[in-house]
C-alpha atoms as a PDB file:
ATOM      1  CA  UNK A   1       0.000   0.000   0.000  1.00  0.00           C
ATOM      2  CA  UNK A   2       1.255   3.316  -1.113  1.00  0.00           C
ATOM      3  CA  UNK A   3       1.397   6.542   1.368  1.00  0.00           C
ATOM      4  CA  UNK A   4       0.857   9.901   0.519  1.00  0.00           C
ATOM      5  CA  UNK A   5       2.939  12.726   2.028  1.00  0.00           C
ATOM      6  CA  UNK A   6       1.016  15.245   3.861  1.00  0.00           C
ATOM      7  CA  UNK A   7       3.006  17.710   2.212  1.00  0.00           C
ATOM      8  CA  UNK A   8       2.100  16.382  -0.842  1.00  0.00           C
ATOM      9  CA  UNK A   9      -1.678  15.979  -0.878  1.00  0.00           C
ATOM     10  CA  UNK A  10      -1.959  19.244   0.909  1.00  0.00           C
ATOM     11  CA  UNK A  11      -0.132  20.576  -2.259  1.00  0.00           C
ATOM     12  CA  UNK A  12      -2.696  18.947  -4.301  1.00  0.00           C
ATOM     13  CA  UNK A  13      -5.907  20.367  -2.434  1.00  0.00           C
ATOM     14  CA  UNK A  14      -3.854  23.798  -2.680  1.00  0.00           C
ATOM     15  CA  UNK A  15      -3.632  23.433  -6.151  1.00  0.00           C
ATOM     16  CA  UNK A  16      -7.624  22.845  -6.330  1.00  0.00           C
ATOM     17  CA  UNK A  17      -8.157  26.310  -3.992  1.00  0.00           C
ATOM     18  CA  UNK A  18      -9.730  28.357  -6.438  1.00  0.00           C
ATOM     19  CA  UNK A  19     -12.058  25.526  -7.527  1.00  0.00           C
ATOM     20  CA  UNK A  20     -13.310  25.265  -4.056  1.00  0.00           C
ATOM     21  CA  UNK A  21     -14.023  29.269  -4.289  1.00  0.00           C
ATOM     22  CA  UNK A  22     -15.993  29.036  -6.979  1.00  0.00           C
ATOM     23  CA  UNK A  23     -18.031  25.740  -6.280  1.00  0.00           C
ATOM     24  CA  UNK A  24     -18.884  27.365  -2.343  1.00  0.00           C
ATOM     25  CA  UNK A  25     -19.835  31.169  -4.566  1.00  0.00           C
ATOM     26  CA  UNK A  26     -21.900  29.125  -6.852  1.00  0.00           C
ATOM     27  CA  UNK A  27     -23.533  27.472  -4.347  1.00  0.00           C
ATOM     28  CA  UNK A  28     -24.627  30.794  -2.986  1.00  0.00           C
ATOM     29  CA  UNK A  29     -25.649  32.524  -5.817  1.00  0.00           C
ATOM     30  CA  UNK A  30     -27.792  28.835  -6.365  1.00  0.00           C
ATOM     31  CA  UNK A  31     -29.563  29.626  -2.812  1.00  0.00           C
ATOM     32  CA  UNK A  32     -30.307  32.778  -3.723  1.00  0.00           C
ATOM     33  CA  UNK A  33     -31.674  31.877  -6.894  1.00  0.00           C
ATOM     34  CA  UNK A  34     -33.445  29.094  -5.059  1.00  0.00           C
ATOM     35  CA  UNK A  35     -34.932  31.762  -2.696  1.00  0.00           C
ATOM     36  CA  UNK A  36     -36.281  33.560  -5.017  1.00  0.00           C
ATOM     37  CA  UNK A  37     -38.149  30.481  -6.375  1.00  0.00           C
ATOM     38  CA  UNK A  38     -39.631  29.788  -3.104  1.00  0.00           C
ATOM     39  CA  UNK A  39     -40.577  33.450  -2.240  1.00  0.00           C
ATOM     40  CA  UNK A  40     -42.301  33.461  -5.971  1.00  0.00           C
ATOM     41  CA  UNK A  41     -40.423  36.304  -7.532  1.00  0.00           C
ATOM     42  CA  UNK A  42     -39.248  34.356 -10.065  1.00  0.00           C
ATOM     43  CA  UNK A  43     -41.886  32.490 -12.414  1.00  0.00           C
ATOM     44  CA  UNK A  44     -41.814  29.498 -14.965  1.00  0.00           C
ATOM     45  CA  UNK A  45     -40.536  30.703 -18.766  1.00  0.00           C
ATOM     46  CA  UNK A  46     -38.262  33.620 -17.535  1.00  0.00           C
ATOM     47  CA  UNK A  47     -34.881  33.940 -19.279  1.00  0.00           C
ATOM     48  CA  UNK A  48     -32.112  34.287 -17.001  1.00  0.00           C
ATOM     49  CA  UNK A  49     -29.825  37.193 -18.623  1.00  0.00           C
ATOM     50  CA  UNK A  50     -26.103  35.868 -17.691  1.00  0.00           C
ATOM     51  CA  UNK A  51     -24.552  39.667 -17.617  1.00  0.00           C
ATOM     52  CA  UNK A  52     -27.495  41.070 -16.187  1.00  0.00           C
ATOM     53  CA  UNK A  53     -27.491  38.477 -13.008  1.00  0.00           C
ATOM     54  CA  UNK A  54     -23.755  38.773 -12.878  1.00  0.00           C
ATOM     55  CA  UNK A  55     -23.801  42.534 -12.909  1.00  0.00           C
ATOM     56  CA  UNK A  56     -26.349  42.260  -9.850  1.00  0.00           C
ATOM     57  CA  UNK A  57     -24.883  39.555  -7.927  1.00  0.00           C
ATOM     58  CA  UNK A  58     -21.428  40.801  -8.989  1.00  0.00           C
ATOM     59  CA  UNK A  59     -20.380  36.918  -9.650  1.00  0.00           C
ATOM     60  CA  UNK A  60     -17.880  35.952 -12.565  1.00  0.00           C
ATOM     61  CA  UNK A  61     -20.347  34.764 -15.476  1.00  0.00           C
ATOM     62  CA  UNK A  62     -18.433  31.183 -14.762  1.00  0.00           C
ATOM     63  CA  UNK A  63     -19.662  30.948 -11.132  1.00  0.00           C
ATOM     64  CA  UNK A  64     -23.242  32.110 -12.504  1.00  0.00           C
ATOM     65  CA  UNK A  65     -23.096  28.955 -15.005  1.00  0.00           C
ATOM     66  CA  UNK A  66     -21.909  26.858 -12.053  1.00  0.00           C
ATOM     67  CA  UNK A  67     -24.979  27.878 -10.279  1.00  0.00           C
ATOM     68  CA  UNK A  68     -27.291  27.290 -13.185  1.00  0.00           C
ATOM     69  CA  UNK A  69     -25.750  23.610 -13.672  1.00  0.00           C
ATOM     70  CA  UNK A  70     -26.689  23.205 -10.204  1.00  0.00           C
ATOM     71  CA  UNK A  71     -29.792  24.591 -10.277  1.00  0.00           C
ATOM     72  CA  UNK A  72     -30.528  22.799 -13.594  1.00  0.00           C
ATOM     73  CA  UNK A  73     -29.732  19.289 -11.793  1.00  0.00           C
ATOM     74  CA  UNK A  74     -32.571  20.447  -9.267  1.00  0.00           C
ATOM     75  CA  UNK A  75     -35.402  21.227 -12.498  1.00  0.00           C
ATOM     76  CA  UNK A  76     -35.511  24.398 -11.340  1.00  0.00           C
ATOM     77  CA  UNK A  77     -34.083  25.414 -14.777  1.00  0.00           C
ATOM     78  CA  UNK A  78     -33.608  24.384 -18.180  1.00  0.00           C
ATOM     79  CA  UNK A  79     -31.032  24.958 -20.502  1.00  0.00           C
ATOM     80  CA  UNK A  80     -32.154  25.441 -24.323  1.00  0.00           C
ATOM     81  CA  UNK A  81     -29.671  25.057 -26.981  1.00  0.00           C
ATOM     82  CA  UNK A  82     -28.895  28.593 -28.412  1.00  0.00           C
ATOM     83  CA  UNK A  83     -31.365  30.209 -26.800  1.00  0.00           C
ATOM     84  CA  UNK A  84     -30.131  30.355 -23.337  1.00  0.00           C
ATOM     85  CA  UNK A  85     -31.030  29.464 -19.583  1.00  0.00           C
ATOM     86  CA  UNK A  86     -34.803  29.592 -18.526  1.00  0.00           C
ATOM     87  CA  UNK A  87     -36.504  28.646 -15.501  1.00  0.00           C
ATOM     88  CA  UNK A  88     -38.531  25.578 -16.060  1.00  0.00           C
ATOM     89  CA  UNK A  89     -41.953  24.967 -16.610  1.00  0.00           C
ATOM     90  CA  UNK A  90     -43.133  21.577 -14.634  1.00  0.00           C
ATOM     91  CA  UNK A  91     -45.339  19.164 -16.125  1.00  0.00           C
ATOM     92  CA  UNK A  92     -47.860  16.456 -14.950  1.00  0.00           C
ATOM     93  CA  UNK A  93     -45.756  13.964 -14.801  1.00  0.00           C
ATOM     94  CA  UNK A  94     -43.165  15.974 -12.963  1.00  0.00           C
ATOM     95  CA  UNK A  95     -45.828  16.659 -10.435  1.00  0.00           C
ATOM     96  CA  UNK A  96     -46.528  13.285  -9.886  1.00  0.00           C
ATOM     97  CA  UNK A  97     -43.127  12.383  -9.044  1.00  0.00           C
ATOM     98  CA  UNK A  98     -43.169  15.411  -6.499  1.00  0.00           C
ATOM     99  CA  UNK A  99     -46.040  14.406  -4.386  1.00  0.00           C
ATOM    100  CA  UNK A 100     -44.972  10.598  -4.023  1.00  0.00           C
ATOM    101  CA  UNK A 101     -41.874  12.190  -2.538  1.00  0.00           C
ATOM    102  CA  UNK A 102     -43.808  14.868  -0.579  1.00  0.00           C
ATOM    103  CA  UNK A 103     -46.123  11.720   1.188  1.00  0.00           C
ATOM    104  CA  UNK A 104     -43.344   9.743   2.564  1.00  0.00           C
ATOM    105  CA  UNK A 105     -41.521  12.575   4.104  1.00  0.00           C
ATOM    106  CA  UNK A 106     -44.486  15.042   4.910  1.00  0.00           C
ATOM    107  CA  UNK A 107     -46.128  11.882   6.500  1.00  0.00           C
ATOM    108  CA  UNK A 108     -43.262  10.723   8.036  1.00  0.00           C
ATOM    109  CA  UNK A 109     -42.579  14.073  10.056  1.00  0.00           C
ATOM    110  CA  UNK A 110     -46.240  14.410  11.238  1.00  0.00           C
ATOM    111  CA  UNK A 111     -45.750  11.164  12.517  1.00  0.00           C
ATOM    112  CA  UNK A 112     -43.011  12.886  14.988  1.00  0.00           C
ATOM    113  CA  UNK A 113     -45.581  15.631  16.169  1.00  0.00           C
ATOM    114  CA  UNK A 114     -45.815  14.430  19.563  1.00  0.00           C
ATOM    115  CA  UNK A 115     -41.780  13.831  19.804  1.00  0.00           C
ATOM    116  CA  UNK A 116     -40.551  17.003  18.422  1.00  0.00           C
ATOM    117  CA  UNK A 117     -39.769  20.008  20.101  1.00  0.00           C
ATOM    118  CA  UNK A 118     -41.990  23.103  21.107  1.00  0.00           C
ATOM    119  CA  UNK A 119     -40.161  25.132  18.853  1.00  0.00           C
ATOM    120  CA  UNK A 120     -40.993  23.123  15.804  1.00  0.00           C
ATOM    121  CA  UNK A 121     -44.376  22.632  17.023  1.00  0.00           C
ATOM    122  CA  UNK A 122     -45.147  26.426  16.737  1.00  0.00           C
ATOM    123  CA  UNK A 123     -43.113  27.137  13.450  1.00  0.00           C
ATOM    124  CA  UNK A 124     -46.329  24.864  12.032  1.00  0.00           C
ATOM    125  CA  UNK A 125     -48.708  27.124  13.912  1.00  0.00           C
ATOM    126  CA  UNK A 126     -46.796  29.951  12.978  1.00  0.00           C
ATOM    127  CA  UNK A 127     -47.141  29.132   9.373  1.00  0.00           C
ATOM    128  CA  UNK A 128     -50.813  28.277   9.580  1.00  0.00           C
ATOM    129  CA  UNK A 129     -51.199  32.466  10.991  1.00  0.00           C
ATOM    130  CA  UNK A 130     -48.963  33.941   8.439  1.00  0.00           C
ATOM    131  CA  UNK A 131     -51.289  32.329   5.796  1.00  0.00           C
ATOM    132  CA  UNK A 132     -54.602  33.350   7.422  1.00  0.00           C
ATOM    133  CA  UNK A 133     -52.724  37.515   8.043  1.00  0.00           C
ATOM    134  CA  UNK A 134     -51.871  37.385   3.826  1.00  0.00           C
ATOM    135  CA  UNK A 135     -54.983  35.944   3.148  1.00  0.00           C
ATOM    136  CA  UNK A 136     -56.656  38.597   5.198  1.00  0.00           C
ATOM    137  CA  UNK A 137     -54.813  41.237   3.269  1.00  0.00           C
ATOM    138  CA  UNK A 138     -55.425  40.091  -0.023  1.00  0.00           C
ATOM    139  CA  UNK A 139     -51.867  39.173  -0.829  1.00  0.00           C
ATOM    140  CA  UNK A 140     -52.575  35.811  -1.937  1.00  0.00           C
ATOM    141  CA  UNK A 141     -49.016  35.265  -3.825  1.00  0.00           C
ATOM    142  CA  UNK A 142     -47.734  35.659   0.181  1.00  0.00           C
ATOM    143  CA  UNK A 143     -50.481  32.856   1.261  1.00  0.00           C
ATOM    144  CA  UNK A 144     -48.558  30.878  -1.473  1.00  0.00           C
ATOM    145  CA  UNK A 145     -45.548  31.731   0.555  1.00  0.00           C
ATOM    146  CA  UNK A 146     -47.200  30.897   3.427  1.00  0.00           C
ATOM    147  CA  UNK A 147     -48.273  27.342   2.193  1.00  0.00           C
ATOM    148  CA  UNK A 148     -44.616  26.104   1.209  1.00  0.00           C
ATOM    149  CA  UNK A 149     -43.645  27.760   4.530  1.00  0.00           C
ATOM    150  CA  UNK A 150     -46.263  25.692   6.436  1.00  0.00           C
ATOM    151  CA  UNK A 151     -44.972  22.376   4.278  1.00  0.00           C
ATOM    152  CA  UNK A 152     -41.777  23.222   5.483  1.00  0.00           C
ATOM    153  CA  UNK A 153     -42.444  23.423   9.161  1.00  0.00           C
ATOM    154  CA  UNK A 154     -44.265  20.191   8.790  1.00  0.00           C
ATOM    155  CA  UNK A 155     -41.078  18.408   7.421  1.00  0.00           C
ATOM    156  CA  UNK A 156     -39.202  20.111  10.168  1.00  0.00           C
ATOM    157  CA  UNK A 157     -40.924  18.291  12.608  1.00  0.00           C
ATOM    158  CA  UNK A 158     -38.541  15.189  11.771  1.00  0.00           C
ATOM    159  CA  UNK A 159     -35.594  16.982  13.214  1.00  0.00           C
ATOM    160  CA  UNK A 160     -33.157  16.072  10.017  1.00  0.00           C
ATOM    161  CA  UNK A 161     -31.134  18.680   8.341  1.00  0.00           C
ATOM    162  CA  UNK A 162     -31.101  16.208   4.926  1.00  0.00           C
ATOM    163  CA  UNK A 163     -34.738  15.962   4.862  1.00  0.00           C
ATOM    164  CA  UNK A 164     -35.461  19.791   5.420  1.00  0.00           C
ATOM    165  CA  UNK A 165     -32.897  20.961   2.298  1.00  0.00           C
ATOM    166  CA  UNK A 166     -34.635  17.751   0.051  1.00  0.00           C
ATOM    167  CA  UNK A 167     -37.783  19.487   1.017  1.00  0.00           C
ATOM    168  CA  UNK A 168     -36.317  23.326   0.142  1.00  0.00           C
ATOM    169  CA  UNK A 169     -35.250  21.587  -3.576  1.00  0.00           C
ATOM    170  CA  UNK A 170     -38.635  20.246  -3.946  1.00  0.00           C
ATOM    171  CA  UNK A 171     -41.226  22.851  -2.855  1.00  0.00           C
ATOM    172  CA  UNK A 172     -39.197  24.899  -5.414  1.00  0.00           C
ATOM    173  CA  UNK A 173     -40.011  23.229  -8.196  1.00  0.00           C
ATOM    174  CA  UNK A 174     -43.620  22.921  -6.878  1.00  0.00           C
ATOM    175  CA  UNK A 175     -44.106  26.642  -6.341  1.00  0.00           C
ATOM    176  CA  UNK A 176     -42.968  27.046 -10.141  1.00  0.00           C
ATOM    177  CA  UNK A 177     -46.266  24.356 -11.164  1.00  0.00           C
ATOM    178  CA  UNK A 178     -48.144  26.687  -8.597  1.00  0.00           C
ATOM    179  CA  UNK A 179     -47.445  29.766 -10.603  1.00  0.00           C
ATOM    180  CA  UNK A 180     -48.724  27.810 -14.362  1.00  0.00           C
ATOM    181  CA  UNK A 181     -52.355  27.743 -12.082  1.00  0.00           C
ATOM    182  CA  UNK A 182     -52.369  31.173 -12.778  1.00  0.00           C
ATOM    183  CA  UNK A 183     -55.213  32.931 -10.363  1.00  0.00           C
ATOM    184  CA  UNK A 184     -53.290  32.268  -6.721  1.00  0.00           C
ATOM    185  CA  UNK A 185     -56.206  33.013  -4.733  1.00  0.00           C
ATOM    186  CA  UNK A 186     -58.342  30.442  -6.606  1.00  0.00           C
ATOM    187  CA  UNK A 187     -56.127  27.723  -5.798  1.00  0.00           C
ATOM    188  CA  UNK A 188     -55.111  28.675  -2.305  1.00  0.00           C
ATOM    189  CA  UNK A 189     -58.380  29.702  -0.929  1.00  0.00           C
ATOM    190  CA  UNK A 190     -59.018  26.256  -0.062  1.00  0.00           C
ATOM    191  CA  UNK A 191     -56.975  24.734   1.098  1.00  0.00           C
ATOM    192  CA  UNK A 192     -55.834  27.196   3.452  1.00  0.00           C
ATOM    193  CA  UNK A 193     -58.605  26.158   5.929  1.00  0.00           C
ATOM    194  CA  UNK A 194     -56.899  22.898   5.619  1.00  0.00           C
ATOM    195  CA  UNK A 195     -53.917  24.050   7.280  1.00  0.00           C
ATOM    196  CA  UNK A 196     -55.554  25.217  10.513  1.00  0.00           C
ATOM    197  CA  UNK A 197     -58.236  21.861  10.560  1.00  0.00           C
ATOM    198  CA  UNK A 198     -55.285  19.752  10.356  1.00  0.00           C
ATOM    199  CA  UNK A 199     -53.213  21.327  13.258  1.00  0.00           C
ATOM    200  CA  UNK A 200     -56.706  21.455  15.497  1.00  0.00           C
ATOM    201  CA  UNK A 201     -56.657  17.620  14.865  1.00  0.00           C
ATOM    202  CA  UNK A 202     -52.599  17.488  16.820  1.00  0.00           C
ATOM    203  CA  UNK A 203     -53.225  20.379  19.392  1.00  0.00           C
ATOM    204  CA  UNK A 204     -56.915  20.046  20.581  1.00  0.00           C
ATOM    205  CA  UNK A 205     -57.667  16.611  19.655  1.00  0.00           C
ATOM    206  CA  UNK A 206     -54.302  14.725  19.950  1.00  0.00           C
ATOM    207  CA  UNK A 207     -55.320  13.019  16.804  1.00  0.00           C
ATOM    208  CA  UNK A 208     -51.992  11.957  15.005  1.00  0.00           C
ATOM    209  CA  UNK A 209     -53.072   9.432  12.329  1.00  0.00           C
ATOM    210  CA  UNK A 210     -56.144  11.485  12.112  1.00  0.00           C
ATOM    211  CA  UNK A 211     -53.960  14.056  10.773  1.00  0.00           C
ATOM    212  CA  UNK A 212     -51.926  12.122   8.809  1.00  0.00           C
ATOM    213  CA  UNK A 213     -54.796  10.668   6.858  1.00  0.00           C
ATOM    214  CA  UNK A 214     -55.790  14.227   6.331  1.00  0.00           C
ATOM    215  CA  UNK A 215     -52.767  15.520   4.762  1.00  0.00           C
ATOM    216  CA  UNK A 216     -52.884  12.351   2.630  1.00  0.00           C
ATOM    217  CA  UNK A 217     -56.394  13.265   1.311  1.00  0.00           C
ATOM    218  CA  UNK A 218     -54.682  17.118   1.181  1.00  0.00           C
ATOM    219  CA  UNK A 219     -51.831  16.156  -0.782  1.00  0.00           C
ATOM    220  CA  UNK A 220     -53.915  13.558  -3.069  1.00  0.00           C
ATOM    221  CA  UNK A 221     -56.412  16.610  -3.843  1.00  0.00           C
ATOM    222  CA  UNK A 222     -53.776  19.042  -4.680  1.00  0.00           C
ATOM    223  CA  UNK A 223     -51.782  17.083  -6.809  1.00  0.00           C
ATOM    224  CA  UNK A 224     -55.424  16.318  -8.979  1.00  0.00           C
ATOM    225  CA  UNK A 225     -55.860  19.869  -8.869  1.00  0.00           C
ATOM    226  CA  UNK A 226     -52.389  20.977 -10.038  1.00  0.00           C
ATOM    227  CA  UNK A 227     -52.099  17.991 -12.937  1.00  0.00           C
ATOM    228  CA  UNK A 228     -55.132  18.468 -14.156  1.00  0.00           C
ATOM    229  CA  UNK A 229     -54.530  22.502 -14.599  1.00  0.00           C
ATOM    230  CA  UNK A 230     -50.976  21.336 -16.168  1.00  0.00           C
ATOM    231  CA  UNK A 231     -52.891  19.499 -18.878  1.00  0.00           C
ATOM    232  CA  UNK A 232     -55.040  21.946 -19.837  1.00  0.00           C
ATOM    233  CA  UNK A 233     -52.323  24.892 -19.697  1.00  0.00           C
END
């Protein structure tokens, strides 16, 4: 078996410093573009000018094409021959794939509810108020907020780092299918109710796989909802 030298490999990883820069500013400039999906500012079809971005971020147009590969692995975006970097438009069957991930985790942290902390207890509440104050304001792209907020919390609840950034990447592609609905106060109006009659189920009735089987029937009815206004988009 052959050793390295310290001095040697250290050398090598020395060598590979200004990679490192660039992956860890890419990586930024990815969770800001990430944010930006979540928070809805940035919709389905929109070009992503490379000199404009740069010139904002102030990011070498090679770290801004890092983050877009990155960001592109995640179907957040989509790369079109000649044409440039867009942010991508989800389809059915891309929904589909979403909520069978979104039931085994989301299900799996409610599961924890009586287990997990106060804090992460009330971040679910918390969500569920923010929804009803934006709601009550008439700022119903912030109730949208508020809804991947409240999914959010509920994956928190499972007190695992990995689970809550899988759940970041995938709300963000589901608040892009969100914005193809079109009218956000005709598809949130709903089921925002459904947030607060599913934490009355854990806090006053103590009913666990009562509120499990409702998010199921939640997440089942949304998923209809948002694949069958795909299809017809």
């Amino acid at each position: 078996m052959t050793t390295v030298d310290a001095g040697d490999w250290l050398s090598a990883l020395a060598k590979d410093r200004g990679d490192i820069d660039r992956s860890s500013t890419s990586e930024r400039v990815a969770d800001k573009l990430r944010a930006s999906v979540l928070d809805g500012d940035i919709k389905p079809g929109r070009q992503l000018n490379e000199k404009a971005l740069g010139d904002a971020l102030r990011v070498s147009r090679n770290t801004l094409r890092e983050a877009f590969r990155l960001l592109t692995h995640e179907r957040l975006l989509v790369h079109e021959y000649s044409k440039g970097v867009f942010v991508r438009r989800p389809d059915a069957a891309d929904v589909a794939d979403l909520y069978a991930a979104r039931r085994i985790i989301e299900c799996g942290a409610l599961r924890r509810w009586d287990d997990a902390p106060e804090a992460a207890r009330q971040a679910v509440r918390d969500a569920v108020s923010t929804g009803r104050e934006r709601a009550a304001a008439g700022d119903w792209t912030g109730v949208g907020t508020a809804n991947i907020g409240f999914h959010r919390a509920v994956t928190a609840l499972a007190g695992s780092a990995r689970l809550d950034e899988e759940m970041k990447r995938l709300l963000a592609e589901l608040r892009l299918a969100f914005h193809v609905m079109g009218d956000p106060e005709a598809f949130h109006r709903d089921y925002l109710p459904l947030h607060g009659a599913l934490v009355a189920r854990l806090d006053a009735d103590r009913d666990v796989p009562g509120a499990e089987a409702a998010l199921v029937a939640y997440l089942e009815r949304a998923e209809e909802q948002l694949t069958t206004g795909l299809r017809g988009a």
